[in-house]
N, C-alpha and C. Protein backbone atom coordinates (compact mmCIF):
# COMPACT_ATOMS: atom_id res chain seq x y z
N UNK A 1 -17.91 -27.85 20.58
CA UNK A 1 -18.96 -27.19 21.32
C UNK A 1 -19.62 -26.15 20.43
N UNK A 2 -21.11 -26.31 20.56
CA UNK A 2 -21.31 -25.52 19.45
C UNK A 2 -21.90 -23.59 20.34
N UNK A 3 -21.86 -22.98 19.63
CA UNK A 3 -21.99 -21.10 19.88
C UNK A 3 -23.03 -20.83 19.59
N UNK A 4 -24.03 -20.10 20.21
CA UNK A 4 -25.36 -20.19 19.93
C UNK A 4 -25.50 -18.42 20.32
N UNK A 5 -25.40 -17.70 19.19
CA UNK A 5 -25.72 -16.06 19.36
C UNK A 5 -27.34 -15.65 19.15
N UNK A 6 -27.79 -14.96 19.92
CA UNK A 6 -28.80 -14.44 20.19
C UNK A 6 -29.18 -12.79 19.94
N UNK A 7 -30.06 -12.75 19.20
CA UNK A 7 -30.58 -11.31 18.87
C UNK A 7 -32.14 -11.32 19.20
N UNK A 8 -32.98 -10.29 19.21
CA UNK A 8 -34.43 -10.08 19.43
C UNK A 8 -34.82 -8.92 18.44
N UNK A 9 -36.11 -8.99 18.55
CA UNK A 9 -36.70 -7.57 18.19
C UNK A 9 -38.38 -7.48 18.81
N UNK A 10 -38.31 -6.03 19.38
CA UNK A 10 -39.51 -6.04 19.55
C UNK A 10 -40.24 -5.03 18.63
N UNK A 11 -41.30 -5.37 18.53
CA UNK A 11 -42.22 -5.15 17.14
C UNK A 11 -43.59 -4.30 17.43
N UNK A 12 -44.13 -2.93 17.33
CA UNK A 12 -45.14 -2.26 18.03
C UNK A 12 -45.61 -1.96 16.00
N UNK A 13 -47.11 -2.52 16.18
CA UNK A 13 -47.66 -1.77 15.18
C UNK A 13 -48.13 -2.90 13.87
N UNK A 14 -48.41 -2.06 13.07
CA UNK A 14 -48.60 -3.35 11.72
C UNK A 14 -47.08 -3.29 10.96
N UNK A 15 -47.17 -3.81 9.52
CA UNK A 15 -45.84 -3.58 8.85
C UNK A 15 -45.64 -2.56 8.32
N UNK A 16 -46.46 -1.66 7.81
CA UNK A 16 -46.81 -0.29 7.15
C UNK A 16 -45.93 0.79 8.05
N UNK A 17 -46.84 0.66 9.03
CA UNK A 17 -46.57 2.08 9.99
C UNK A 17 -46.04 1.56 11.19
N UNK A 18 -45.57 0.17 11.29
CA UNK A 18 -45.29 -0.01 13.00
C UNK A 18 -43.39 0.34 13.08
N UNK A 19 -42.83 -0.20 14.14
CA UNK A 19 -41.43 -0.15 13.78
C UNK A 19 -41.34 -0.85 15.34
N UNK A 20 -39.65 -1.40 15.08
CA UNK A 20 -39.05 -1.64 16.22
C UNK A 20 -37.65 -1.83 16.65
N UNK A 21 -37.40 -2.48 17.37
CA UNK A 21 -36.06 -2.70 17.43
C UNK A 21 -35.28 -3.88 17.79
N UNK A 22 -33.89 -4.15 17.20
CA UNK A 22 -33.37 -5.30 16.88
C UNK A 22 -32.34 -5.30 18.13
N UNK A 23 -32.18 -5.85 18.70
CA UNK A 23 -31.48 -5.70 20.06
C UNK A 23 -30.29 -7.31 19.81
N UNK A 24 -28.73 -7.10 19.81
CA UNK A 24 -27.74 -8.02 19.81
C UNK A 24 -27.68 -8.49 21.51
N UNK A 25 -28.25 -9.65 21.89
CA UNK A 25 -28.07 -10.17 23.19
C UNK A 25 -26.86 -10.78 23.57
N UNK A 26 -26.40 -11.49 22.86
CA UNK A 26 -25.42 -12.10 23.23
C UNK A 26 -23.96 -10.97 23.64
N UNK A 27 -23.76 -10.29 22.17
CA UNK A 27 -22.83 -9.36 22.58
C UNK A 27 -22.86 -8.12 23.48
N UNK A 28 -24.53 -7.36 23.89
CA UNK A 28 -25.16 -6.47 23.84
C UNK A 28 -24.45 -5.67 23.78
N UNK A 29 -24.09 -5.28 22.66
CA UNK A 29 -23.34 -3.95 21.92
C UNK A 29 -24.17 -3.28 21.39
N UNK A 30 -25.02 -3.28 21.23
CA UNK A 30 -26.31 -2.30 20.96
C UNK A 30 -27.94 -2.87 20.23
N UNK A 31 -28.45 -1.45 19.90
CA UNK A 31 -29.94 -2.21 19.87
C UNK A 31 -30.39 -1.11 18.71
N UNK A 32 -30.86 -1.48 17.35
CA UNK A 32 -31.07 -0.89 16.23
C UNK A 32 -32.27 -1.04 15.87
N UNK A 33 -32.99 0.48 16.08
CA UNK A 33 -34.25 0.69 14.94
C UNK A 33 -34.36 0.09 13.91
N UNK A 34 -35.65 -0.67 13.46
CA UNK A 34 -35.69 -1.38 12.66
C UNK A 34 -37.75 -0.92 11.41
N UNK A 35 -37.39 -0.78 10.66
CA UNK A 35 -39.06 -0.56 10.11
C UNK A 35 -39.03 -1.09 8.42
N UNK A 36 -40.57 -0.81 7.69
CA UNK A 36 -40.55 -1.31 7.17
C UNK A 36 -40.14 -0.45 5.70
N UNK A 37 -40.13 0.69 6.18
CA UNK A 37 -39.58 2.09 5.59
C UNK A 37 -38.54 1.88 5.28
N UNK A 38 -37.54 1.41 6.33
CA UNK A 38 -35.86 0.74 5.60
C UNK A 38 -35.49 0.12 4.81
N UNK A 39 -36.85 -0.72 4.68
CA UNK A 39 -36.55 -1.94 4.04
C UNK A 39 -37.03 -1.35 2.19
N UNK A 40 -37.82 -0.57 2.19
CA UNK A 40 -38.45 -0.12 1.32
C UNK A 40 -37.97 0.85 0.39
N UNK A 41 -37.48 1.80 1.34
CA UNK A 41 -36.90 3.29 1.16
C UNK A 41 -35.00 3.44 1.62
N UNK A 42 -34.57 3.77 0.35
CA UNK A 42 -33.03 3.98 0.72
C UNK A 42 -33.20 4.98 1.99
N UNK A 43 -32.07 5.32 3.14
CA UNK A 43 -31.84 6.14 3.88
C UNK A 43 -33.37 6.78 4.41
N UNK A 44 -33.40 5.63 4.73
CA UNK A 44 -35.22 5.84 6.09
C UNK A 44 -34.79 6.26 7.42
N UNK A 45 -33.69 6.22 7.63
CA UNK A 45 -32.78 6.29 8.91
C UNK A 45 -33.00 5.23 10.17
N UNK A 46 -33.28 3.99 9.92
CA UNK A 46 -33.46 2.67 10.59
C UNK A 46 -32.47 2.11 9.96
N UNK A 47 -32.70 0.57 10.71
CA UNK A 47 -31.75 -0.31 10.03
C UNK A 47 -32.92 -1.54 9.32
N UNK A 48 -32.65 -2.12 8.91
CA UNK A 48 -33.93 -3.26 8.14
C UNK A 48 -32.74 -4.72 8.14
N UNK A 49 -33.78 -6.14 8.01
CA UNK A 49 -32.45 -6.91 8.14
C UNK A 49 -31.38 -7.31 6.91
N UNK A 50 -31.57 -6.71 6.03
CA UNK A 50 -30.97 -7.13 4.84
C UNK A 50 -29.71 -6.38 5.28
N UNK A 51 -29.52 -5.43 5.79
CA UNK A 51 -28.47 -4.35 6.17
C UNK A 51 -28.13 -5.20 7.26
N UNK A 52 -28.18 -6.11 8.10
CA UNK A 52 -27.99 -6.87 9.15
C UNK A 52 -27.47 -8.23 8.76
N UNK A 53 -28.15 -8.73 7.49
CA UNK A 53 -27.32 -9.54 6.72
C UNK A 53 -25.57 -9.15 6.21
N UNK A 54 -26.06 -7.99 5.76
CA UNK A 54 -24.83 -7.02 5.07
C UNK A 54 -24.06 -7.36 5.85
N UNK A 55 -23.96 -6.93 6.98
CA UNK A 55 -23.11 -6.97 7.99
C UNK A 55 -22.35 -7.92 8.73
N UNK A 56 -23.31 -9.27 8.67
CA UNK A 56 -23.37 -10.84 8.71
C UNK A 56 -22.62 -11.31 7.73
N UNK A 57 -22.43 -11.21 7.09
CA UNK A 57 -21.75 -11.68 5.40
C UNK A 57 -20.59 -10.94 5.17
N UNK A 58 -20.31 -9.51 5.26
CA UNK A 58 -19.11 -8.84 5.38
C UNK A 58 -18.20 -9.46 6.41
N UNK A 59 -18.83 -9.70 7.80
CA UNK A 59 -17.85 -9.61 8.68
C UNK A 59 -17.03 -11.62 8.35
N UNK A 60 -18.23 -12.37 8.43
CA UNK A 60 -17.85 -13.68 7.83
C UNK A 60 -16.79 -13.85 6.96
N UNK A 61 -17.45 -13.35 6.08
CA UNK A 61 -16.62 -13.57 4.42
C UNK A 61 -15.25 -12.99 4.67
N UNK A 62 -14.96 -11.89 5.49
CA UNK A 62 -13.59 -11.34 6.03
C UNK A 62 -13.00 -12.03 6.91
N UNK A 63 -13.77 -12.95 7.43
CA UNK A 63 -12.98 -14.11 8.33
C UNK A 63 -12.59 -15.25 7.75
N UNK A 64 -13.30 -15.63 6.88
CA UNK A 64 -12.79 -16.52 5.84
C UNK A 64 -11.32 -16.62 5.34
N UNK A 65 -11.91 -15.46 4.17
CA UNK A 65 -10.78 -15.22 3.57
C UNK A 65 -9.07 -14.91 3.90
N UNK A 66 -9.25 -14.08 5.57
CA UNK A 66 -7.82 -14.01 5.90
C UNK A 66 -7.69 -15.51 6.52
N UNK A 67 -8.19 -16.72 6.62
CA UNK A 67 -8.03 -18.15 6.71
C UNK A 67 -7.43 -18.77 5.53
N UNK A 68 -8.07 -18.59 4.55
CA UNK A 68 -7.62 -19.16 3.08
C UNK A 68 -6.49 -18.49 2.66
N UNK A 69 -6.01 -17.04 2.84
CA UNK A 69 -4.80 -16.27 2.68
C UNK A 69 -3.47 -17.22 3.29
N UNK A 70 -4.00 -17.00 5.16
CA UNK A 70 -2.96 -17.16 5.88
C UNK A 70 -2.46 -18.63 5.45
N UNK A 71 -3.63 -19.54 5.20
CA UNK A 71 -3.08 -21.17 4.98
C UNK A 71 -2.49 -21.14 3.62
N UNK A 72 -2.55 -20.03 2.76
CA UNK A 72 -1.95 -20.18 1.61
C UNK A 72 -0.22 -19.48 2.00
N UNK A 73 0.10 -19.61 3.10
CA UNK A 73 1.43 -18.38 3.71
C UNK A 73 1.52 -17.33 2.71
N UNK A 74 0.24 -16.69 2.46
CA UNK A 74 0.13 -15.24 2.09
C UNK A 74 -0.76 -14.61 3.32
N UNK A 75 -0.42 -14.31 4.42
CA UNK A 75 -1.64 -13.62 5.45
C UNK A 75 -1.85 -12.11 5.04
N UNK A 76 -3.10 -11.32 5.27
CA UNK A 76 -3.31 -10.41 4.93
C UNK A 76 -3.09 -9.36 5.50
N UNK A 77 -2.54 -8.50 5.50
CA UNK A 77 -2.15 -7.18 5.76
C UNK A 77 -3.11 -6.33 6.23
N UNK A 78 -3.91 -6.66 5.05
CA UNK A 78 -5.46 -5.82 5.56
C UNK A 78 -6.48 -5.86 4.51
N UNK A 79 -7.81 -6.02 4.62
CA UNK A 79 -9.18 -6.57 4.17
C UNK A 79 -9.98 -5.63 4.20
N UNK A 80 -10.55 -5.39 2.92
CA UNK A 80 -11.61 -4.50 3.55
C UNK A 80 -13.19 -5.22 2.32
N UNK A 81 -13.97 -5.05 2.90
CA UNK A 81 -14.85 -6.27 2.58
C UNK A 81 -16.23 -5.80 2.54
N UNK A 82 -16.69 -4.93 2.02
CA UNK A 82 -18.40 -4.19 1.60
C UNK A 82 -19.20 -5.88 0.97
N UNK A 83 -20.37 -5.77 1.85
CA UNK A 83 -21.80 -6.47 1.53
C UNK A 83 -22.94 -6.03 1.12
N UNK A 84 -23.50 -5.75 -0.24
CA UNK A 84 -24.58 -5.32 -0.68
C UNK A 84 -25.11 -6.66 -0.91
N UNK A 85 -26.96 -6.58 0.14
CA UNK A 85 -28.02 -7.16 0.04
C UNK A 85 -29.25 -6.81 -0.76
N UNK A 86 -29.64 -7.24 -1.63
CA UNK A 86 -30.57 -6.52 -2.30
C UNK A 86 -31.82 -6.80 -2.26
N UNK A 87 -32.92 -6.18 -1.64
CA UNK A 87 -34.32 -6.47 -1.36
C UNK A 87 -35.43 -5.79 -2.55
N UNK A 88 -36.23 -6.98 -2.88
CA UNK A 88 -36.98 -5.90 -3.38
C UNK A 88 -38.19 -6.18 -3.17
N UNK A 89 -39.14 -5.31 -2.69
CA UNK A 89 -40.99 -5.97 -1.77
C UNK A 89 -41.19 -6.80 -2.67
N UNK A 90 -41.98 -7.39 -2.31
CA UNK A 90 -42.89 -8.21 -2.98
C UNK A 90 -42.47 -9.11 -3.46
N UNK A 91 -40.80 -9.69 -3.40
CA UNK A 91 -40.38 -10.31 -4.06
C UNK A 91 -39.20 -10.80 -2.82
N UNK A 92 -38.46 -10.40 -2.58
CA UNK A 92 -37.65 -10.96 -0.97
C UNK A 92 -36.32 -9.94 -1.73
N UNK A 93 -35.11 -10.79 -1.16
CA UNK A 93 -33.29 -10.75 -1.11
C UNK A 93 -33.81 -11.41 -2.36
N UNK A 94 -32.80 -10.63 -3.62
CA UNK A 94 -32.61 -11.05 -4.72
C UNK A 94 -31.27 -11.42 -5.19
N UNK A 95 -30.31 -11.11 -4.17
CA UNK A 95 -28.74 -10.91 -4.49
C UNK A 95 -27.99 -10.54 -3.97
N UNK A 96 -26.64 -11.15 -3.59
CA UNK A 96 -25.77 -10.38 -2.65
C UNK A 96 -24.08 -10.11 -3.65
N UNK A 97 -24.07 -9.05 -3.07
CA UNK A 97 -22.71 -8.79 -4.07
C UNK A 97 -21.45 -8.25 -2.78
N UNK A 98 -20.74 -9.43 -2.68
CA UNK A 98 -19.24 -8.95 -1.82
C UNK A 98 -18.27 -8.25 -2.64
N UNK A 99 -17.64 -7.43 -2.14
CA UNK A 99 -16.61 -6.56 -2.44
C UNK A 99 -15.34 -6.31 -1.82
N UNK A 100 -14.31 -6.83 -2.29
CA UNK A 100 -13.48 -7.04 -1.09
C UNK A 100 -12.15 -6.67 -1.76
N UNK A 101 -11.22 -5.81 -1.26
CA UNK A 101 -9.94 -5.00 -1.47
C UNK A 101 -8.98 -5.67 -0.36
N UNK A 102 -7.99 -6.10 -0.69
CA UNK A 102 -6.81 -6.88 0.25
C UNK A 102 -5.53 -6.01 -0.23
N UNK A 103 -5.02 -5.79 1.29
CA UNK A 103 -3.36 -5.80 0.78
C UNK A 103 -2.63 -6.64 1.35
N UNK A 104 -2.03 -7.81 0.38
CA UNK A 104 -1.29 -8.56 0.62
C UNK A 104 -0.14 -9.20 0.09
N UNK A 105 0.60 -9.17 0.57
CA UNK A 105 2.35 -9.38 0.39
C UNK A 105 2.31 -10.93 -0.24
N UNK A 106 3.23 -10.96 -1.66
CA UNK A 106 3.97 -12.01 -2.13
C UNK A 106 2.42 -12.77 -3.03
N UNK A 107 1.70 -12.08 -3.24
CA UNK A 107 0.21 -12.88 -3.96
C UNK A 107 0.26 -12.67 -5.35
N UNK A 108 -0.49 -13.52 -6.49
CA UNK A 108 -0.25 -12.62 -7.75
C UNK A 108 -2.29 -12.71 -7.65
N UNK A 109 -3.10 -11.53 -8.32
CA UNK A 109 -4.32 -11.26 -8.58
C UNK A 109 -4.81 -12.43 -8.84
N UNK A 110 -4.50 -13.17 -9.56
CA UNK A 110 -5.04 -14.75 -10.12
C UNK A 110 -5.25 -15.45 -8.36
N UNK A 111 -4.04 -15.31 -8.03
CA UNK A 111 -4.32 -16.48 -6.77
C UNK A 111 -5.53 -15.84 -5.30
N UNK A 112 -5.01 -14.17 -5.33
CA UNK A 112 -5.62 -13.67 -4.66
C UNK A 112 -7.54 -13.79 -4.95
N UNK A 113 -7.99 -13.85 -6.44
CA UNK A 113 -9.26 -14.19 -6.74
C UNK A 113 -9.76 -15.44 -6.40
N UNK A 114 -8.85 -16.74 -6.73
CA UNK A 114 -9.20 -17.46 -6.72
C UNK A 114 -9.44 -18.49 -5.20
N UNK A 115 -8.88 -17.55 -4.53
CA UNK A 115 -9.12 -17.58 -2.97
C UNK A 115 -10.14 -17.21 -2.15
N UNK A 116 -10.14 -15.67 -2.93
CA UNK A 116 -11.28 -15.12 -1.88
C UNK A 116 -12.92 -16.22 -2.85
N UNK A 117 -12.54 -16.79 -3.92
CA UNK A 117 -13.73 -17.47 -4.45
C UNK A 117 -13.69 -19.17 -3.35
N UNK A 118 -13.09 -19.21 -2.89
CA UNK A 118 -13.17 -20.27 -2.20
C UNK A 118 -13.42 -20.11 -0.61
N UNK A 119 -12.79 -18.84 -0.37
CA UNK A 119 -13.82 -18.34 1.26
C UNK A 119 -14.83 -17.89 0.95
N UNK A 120 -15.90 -17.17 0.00
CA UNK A 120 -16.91 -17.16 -0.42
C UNK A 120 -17.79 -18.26 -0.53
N UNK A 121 -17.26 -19.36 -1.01
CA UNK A 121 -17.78 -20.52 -0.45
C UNK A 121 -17.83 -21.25 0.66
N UNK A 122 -16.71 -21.32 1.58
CA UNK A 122 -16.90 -21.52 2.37
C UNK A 122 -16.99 -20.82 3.73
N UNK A 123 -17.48 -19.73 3.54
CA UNK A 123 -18.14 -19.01 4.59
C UNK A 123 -19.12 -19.49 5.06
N UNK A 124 -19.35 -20.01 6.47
CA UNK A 124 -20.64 -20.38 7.07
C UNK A 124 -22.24 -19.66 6.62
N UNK A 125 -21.97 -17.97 6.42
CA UNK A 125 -23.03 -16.80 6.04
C UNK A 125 -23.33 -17.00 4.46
N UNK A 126 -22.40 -17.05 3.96
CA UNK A 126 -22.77 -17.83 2.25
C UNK A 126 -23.45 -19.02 2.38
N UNK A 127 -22.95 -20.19 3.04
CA UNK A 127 -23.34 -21.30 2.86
C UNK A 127 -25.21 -21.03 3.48
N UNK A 128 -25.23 -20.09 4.31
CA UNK A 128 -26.96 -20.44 5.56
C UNK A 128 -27.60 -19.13 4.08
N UNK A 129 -26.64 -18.23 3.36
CA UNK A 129 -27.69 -17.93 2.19
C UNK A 129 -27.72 -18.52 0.72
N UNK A 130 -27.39 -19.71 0.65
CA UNK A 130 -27.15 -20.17 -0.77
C UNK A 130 -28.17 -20.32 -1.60
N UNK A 131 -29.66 -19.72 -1.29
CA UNK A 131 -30.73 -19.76 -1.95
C UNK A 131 -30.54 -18.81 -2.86
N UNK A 132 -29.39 -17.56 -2.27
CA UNK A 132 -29.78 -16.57 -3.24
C UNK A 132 -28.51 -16.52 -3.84
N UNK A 133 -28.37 -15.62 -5.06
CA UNK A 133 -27.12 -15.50 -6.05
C UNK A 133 -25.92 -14.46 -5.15
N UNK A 134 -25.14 -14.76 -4.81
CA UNK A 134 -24.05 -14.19 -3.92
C UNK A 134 -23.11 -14.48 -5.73
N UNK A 135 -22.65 -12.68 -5.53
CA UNK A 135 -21.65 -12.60 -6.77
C UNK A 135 -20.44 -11.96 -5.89
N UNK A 136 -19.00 -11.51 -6.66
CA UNK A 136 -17.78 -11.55 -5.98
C UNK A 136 -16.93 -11.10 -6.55
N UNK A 137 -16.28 -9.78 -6.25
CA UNK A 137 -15.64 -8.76 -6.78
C UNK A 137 -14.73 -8.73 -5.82
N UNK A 138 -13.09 -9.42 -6.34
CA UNK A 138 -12.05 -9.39 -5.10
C UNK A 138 -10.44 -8.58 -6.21
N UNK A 139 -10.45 -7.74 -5.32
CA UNK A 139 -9.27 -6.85 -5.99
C UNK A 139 -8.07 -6.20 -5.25
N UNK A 140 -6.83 -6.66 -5.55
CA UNK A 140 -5.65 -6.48 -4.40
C UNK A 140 -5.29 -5.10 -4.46
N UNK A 141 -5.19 -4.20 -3.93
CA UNK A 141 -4.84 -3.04 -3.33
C UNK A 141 -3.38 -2.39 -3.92
């Protein structure tokens, strides 16, 4: 059966000066300012969607990987998993760089890399961005 999540945004203005907001329907856990200032300008105090990707790709790629752990009978202890999206105008998402710190029992660094390089791939959020260069920095705790 397939899961079908739903988000919106409503949009007042041009792209310059307008702004709006990104509203999560399905979960409705909240609803985030969104402009073009965010997207443009570090700490505009909105959210923009590349930071929504971020978030999309962190939380994924952390679901992955404690999959590929646990089926390796190494399960993880604990994950912690930073997503930098990188936008630049005029040009789109140029790059995504995961970052991910594990503590996990009975692993050696070799196997622990070569894992989280295979939930990196097969993360559903990697796979729907494979246009762009997704790089991968995995380091055991």
């Amino acid at each position: 059966m397939a899961v079908v999540s739903k988000a919106s945004t409503a949009w007042k203005g041009d792209l310059f000066n307008g702004s709006g907001a990104t509203s999560l329907q399905t979960s409705q856990v909240g609803t985030f300012d969104v402009s073009w200032k965010a997207r443009a300008e570090p700490g505009a105090g909105t959210t923009n969607p590349e930071e929504l990707i971020a978030a999309a790709h962190a939380s994924c790629f952390s679901m992955a990987f404690a999959k590929e752990l646990a089926d390796n009978e190494t399960p993880p202890t604990a994950l912690e998993t930073r997503a930098e999206v990188t936008f630049e105008p005029g040009t789109g998402i140029t790059g995504i760089t995961l970052r991910v710190t594990g503590t996990v029992e009975g692993i050696s660094a070799a196997d622990f890399e070569r894992l989280a390089e295979g939930a990196k791939d097969g993360c559903p959020v990697s796979q729907a961005l494979a246009g762009v260069e997704i790089h991968l920095q995995a380091t055991l705790a």
